[in-house]
PDB file of N, CA and C in Angstrom:
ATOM      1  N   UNK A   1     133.240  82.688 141.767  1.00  0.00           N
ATOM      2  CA  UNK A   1     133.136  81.293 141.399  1.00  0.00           C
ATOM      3  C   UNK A   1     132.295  80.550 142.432  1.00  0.00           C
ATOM      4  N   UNK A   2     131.169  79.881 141.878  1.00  0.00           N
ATOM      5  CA  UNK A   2     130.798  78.961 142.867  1.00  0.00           C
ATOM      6  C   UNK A   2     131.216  77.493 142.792  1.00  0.00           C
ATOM      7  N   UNK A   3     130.799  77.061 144.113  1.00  0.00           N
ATOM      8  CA  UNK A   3     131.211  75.194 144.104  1.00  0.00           C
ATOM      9  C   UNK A   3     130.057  74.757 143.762  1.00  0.00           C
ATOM     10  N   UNK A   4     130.390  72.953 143.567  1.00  0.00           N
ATOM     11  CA  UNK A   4     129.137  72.784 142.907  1.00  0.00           C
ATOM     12  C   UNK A   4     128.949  71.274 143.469  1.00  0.00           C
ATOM     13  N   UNK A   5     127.924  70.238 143.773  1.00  0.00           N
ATOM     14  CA  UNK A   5     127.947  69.076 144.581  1.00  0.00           C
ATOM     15  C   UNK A   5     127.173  68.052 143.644  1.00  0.00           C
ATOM     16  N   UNK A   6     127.986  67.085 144.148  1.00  0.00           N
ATOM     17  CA  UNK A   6     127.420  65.046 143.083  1.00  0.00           C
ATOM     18  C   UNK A   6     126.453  65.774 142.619  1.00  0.00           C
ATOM     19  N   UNK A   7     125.116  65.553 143.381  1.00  0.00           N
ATOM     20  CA  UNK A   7     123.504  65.521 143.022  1.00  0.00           C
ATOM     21  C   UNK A   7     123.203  66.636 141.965  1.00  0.00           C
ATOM     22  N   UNK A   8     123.725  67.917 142.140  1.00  0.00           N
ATOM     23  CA  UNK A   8     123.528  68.735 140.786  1.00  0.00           C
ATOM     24  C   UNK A   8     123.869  68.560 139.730  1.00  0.00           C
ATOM     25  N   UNK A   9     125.737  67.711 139.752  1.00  0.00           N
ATOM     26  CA  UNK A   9     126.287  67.535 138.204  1.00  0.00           C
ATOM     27  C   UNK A   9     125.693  66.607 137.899  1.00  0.00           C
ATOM     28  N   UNK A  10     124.944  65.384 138.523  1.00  0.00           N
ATOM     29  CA  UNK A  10     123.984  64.473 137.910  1.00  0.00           C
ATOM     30  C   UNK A  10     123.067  64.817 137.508  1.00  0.00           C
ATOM     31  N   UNK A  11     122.228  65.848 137.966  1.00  0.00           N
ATOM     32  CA  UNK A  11     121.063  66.373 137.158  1.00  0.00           C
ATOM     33  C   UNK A  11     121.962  67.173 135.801  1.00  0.00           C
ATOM     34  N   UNK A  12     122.942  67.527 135.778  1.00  0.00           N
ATOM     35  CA  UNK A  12     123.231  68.099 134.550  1.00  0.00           C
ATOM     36  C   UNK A  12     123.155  67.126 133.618  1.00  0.00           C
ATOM     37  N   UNK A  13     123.844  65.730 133.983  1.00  0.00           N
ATOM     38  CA  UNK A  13     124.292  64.975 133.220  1.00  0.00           C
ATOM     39  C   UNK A  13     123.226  64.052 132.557  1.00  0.00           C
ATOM     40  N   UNK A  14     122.018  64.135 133.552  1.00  0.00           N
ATOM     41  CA  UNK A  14     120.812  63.559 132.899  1.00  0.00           C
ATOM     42  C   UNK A  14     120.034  64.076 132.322  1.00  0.00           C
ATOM     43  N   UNK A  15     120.206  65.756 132.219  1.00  0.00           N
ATOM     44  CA  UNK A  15     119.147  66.797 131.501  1.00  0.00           C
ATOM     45  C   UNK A  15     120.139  66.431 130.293  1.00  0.00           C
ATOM     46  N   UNK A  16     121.559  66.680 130.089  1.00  0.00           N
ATOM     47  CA  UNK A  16     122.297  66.374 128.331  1.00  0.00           C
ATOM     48  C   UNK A  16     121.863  65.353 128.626  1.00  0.00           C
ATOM     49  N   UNK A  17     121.638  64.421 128.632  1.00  0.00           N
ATOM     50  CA  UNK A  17     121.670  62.537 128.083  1.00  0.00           C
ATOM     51  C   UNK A  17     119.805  62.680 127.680  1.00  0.00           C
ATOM     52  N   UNK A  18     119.254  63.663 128.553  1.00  0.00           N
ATOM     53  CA  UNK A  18     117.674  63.458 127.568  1.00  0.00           C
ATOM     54  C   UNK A  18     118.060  64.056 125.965  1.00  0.00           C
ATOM     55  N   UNK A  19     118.687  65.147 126.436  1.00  0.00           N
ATOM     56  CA  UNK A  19     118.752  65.827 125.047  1.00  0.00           C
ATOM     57  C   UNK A  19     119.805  65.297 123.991  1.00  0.00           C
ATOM     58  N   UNK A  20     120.813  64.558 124.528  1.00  0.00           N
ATOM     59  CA  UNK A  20     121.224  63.437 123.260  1.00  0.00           C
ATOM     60  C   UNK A  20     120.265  62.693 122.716  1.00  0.00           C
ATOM     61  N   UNK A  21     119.574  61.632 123.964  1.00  0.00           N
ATOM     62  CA  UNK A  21     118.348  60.599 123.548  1.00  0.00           C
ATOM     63  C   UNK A  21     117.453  61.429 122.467  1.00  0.00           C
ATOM     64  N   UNK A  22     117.041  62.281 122.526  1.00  0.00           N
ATOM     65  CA  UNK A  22     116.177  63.394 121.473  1.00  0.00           C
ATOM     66  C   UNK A  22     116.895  63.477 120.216  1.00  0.00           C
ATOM     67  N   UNK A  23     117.821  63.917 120.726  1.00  0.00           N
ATOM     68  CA  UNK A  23     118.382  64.426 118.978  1.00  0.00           C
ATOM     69  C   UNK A  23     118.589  63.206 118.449  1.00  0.00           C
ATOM     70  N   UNK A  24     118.701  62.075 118.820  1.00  0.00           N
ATOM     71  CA  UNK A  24     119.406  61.014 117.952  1.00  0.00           C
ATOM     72  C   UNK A  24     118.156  59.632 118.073  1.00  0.00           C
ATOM     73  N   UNK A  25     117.191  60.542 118.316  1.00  0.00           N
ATOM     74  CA  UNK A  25     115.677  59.336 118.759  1.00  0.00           C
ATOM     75  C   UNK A  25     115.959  58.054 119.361  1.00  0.00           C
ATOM     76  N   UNK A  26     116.803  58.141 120.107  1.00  0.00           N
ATOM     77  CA  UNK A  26     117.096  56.671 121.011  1.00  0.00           C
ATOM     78  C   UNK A  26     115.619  56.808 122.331  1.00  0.00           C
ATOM     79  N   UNK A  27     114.948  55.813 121.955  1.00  0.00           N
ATOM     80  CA  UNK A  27     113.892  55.495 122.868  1.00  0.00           C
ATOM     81  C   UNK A  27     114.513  54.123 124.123  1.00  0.00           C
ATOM     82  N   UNK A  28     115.293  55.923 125.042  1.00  0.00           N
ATOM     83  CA  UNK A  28     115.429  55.390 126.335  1.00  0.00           C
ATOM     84  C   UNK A  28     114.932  54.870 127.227  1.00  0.00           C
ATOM     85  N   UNK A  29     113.407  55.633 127.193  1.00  0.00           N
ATOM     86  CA  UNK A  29     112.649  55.662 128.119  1.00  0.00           C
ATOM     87  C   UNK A  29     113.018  56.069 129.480  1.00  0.00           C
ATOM     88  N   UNK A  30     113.062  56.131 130.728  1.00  0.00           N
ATOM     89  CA  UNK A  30     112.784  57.292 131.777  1.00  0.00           C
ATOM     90  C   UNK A  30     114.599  57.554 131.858  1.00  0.00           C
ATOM     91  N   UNK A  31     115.542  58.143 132.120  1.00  0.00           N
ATOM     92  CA  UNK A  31     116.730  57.506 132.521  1.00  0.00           C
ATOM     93  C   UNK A  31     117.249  58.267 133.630  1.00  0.00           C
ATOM     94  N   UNK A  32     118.220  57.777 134.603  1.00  0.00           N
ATOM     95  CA  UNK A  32     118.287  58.259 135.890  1.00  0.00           C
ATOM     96  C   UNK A  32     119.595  58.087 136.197  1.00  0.00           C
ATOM     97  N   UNK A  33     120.204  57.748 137.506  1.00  0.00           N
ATOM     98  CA  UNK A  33     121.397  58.106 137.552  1.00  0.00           C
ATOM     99  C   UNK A  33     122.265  56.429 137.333  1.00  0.00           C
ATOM    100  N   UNK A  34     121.941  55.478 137.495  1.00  0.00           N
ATOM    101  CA  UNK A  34     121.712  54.579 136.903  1.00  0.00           C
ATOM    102  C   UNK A  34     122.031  53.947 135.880  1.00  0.00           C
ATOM    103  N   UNK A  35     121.223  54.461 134.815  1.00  0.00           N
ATOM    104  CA  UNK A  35     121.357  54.046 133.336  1.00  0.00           C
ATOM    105  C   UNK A  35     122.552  53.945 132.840  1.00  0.00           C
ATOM    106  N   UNK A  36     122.803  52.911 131.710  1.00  0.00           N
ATOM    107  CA  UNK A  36     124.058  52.722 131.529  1.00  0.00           C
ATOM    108  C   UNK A  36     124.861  53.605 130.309  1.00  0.00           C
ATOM    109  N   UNK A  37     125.725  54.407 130.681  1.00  0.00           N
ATOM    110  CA  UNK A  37     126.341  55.231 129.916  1.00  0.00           C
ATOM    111  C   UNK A  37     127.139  54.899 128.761  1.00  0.00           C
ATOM    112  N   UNK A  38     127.684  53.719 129.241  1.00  0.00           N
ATOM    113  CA  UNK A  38     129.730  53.166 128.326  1.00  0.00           C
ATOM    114  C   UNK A  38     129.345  51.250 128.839  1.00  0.00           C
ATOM    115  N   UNK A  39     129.694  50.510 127.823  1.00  0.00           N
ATOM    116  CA  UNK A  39     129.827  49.458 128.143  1.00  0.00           C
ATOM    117  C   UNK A  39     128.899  48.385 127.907  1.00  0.00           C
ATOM    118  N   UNK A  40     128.234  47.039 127.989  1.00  0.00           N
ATOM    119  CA  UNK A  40     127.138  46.558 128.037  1.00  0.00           C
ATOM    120  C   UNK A  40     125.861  47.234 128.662  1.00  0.00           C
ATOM    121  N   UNK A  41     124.958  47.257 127.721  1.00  0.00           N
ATOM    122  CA  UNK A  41     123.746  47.775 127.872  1.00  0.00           C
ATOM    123  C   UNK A  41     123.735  49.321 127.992  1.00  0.00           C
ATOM    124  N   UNK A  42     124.701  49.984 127.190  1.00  0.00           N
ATOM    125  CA  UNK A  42     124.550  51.718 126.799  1.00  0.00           C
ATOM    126  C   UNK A  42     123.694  51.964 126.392  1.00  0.00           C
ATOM    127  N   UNK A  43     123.312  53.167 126.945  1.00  0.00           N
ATOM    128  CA  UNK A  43     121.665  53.824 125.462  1.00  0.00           C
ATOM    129  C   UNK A  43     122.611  54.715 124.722  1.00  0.00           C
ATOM    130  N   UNK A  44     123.631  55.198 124.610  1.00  0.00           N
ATOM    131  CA  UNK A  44     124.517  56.120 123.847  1.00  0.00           C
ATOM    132  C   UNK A  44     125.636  55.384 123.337  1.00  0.00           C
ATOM    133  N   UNK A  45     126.034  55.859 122.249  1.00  0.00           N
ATOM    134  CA  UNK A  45     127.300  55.210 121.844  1.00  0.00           C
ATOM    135  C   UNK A  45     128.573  56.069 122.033  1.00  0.00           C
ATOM    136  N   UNK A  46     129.802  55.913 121.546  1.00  0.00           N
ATOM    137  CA  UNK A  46     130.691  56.399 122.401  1.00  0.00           C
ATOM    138  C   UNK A  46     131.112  58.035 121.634  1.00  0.00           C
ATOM    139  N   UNK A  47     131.110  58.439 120.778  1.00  0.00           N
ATOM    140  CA  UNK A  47     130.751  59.480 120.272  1.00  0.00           C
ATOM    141  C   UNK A  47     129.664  60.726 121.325  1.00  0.00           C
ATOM    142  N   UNK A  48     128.794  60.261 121.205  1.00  0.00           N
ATOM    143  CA  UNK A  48     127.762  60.722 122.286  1.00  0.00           C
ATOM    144  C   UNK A  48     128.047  61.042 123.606  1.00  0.00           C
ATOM    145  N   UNK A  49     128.793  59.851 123.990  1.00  0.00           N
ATOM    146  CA  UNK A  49     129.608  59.966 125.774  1.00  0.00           C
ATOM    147  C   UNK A  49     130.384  60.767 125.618  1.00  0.00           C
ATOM    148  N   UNK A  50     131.545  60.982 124.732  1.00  0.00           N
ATOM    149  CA  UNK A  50     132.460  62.104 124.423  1.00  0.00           C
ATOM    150  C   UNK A  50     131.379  63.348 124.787  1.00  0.00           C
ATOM    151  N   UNK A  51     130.747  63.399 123.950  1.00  0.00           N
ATOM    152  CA  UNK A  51     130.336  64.767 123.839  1.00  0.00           C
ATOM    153  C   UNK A  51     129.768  65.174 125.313  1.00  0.00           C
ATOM    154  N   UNK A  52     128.815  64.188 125.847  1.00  0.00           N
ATOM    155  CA  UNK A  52     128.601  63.812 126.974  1.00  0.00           C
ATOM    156  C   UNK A  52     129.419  64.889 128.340  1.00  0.00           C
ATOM    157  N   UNK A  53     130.668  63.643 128.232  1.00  0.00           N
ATOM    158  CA  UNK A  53     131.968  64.259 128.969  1.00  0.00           C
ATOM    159  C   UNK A  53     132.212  65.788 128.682  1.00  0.00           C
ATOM    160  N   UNK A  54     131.957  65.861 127.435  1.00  0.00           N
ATOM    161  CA  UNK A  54     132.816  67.552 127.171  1.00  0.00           C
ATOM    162  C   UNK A  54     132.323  68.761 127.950  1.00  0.00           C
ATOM    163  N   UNK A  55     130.651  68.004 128.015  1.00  0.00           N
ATOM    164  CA  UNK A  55     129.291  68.720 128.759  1.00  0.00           C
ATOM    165  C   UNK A  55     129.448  69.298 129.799  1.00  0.00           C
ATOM    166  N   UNK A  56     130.291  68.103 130.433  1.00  0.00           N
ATOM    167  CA  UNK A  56     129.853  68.526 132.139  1.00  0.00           C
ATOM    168  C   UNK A  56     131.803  68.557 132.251  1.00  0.00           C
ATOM    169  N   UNK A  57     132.559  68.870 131.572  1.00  0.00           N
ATOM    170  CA  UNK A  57     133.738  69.683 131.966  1.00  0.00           C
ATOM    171  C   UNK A  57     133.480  71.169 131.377  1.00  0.00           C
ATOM    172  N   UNK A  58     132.813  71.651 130.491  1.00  0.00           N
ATOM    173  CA  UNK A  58     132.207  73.121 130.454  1.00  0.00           C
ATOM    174  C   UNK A  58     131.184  73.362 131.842  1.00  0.00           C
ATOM    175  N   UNK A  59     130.352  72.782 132.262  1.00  0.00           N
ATOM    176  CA  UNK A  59     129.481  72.910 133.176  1.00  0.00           C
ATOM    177  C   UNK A  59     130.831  72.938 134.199  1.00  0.00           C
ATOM    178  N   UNK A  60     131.252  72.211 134.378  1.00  0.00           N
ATOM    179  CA  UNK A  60     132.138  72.800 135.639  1.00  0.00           C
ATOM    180  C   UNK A  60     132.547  73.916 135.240  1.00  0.00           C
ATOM    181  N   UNK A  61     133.664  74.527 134.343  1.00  0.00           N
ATOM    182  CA  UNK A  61     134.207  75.635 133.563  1.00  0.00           C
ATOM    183  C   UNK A  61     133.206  76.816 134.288  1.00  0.00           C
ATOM    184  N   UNK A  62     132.294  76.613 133.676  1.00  0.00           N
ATOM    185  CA  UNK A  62     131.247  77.546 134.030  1.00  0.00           C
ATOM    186  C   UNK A  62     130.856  77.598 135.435  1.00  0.00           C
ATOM    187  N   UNK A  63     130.883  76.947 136.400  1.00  0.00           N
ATOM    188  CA  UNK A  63     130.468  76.707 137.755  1.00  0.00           C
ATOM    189  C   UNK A  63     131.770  77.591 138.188  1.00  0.00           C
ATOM    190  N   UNK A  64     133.105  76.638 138.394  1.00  0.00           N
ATOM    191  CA  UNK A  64     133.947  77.080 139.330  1.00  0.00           C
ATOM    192  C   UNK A  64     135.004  77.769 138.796  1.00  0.00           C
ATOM    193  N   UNK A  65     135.103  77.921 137.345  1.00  0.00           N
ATOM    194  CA  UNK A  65     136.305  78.426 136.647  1.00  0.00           C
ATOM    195  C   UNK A  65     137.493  77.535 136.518  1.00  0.00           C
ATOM    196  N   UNK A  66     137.025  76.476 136.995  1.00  0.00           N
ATOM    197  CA  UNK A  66     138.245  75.073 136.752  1.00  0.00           C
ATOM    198  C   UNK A  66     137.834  74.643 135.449  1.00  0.00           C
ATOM    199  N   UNK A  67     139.363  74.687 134.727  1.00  0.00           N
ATOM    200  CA  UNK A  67     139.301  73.923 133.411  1.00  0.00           C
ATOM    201  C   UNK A  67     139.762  72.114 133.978  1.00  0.00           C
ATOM    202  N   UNK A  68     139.054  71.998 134.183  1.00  0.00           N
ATOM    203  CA  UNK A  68     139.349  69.878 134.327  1.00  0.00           C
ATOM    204  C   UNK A  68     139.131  69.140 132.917  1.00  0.00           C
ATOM    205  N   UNK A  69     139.928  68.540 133.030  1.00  0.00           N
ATOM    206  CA  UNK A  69     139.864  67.221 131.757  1.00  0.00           C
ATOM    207  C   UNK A  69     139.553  66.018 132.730  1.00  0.00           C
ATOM    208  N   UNK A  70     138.450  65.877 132.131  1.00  0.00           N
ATOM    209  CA  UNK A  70     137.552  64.101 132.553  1.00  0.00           C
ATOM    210  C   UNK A  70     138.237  62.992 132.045  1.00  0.00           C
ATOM    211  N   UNK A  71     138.523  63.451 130.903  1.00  0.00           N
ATOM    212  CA  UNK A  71     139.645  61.931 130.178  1.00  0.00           C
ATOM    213  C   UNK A  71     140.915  62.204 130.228  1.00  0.00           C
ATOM    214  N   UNK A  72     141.392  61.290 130.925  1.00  0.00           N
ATOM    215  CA  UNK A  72     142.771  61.430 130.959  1.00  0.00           C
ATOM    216  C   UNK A  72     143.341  59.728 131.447  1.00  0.00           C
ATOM    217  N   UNK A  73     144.524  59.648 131.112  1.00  0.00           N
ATOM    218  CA  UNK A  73     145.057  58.376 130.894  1.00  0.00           C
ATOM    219  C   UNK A  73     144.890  57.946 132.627  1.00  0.00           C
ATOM    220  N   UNK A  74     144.747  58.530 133.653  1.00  0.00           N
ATOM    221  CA  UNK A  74     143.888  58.099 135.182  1.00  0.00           C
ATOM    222  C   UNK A  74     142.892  57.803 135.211  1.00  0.00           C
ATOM    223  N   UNK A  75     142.170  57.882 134.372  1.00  0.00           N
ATOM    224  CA  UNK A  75     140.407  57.744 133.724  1.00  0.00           C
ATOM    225  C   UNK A  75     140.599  56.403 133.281  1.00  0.00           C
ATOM    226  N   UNK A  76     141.008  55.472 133.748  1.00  0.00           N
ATOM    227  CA  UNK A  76     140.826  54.178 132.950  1.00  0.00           C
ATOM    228  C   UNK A  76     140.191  52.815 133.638  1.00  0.00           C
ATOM    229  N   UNK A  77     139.713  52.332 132.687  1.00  0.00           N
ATOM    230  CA  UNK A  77     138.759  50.727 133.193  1.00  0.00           C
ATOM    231  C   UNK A  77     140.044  49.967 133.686  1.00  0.00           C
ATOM    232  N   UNK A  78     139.693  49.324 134.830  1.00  0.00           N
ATOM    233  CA  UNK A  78     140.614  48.531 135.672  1.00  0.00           C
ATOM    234  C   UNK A  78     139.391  47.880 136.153  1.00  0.00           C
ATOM    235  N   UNK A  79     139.985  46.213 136.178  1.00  0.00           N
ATOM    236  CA  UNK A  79     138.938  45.309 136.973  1.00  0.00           C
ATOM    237  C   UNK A  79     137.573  45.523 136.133  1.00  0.00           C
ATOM    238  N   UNK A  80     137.400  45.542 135.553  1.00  0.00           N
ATOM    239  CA  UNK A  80     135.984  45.825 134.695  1.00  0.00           C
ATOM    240  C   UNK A  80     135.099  46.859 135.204  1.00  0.00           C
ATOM    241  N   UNK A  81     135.560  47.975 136.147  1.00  0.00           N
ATOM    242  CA  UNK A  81     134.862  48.915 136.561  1.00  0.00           C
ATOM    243  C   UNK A  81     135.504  50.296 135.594  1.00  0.00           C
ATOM    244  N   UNK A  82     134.597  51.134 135.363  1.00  0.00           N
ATOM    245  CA  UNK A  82     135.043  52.311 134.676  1.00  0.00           C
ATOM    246  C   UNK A  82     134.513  53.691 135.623  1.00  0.00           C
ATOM    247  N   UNK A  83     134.769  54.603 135.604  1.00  0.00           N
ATOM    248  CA  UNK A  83     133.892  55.459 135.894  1.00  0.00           C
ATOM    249  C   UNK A  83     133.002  56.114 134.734  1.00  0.00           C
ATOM    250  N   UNK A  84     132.870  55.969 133.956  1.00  0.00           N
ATOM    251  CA  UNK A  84     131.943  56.233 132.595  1.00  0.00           C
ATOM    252  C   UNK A  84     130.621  55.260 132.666  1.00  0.00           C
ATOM    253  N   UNK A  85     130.210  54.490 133.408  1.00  0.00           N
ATOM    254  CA  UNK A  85     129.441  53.648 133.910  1.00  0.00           C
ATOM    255  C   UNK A  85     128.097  54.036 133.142  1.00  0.00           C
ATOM    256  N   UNK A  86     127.585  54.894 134.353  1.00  0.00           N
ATOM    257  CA  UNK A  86     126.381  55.529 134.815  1.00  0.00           C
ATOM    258  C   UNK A  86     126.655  57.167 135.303  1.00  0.00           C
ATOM    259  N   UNK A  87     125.600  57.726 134.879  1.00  0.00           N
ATOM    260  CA  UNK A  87     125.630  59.039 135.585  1.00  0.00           C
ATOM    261  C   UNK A  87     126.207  59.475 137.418  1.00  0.00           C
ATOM    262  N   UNK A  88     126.075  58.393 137.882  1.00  0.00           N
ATOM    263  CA  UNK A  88     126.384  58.676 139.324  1.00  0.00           C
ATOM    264  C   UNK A  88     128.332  58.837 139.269  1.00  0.00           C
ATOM    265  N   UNK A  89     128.950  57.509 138.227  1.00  0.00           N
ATOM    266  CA  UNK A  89     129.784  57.017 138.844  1.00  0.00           C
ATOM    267  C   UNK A  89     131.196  58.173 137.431  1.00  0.00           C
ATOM    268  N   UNK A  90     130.220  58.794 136.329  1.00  0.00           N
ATOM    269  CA  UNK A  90     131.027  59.866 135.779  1.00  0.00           C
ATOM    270  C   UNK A  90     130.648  61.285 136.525  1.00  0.00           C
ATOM    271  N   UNK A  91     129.812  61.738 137.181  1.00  0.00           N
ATOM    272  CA  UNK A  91     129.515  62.833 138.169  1.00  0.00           C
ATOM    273  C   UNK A  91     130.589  62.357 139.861  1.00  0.00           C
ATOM    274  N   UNK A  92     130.861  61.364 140.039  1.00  0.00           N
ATOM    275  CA  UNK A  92     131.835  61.342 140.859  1.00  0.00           C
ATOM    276  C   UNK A  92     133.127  61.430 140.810  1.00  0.00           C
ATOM    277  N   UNK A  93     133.444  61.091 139.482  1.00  0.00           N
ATOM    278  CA  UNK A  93     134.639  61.300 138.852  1.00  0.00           C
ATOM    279  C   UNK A  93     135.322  62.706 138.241  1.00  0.00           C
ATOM    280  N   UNK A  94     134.173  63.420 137.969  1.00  0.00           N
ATOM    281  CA  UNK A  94     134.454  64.598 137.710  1.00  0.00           C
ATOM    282  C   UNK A  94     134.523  65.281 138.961  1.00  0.00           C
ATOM    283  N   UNK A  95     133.692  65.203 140.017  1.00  0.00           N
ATOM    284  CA  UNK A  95     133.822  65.957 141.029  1.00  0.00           C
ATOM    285  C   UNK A  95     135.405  65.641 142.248  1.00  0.00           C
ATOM    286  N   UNK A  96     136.074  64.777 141.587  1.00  0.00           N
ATOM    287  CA  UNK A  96     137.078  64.447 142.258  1.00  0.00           C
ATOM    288  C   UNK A  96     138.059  65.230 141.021  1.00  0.00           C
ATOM    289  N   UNK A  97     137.945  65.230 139.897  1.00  0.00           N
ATOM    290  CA  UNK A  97     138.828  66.114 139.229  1.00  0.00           C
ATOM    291  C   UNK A  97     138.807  67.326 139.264  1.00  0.00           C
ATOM    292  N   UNK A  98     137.922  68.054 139.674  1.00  0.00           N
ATOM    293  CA  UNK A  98     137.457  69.315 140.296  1.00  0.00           C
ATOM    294  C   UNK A  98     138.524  69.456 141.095  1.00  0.00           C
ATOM    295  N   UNK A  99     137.964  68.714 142.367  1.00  0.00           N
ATOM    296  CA  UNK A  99     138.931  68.855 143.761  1.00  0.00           C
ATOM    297  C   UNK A  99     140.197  68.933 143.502  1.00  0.00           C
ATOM    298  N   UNK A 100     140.512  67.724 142.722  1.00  0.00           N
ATOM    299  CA  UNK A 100     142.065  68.105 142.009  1.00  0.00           C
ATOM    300  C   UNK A 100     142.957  69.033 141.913  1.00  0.00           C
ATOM    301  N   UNK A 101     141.984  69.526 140.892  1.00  0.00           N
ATOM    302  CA  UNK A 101     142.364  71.441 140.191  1.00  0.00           C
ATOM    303  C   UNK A 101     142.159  71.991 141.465  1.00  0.00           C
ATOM    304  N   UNK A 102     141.277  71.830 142.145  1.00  0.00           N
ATOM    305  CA  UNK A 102     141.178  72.618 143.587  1.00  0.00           C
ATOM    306  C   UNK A 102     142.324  73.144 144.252  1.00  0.00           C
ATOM    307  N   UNK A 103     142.898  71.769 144.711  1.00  0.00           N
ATOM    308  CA  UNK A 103     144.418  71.375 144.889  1.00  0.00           C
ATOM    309  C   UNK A 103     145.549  72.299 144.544  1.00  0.00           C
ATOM    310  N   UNK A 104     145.491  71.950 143.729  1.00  0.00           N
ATOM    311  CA  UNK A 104     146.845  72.639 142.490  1.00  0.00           C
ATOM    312  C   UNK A 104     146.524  73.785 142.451  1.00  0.00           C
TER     313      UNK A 104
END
């Protein structure tokens, strides 16, 4: 099993989000870690983020052999912050559910 760090699961998460933008012709234009995922000013709708999410808990699967669930009732908007944001701030969230399973 290998480990795996922020900056890579963000490139995962922005190589699927081109290839959603494609299949579903949303003219994103460039998108980065940044861009808004969930919430005012999404280029995806929430269907998409699901699938999104499902992405990069197989990409972990596949990395470290941790089965993590990204959604879970701890996963929630408080204060108007979510972690479903932007690519930075659901790649940090997963990598803390990682550690988790690490844990345990």
């Amino acid at each position: 099993m290998n480990s795996m760090n922020e900056a890579e699961l963000i490139d995962v998460i922005l190589a699927e989000l081109k290839v959603i933008c494609e299949e579903n012709e949303i003219d994103a234009g460039p998108v980065d870690r940044e861009t808004v995922l969930f919430g005012s000013g999404s280029i995806i709708d929430s269907l998409a983020l699901v699938g999104l999410i499902i992405k990069v808990e197989e990409f972990i699967f596949e990395r470290t052999g941790k089965e993590v669930q990204v959604i879970d009732e701890d996963a929630i908007i408080t204060e108007g912050k979510t972690p479903f944001r932007n690519a930075s701030t659901l790649a940090a969230l997963a990598i803390a559910k990682s550690n988790s399973a690490n844990a345990a």
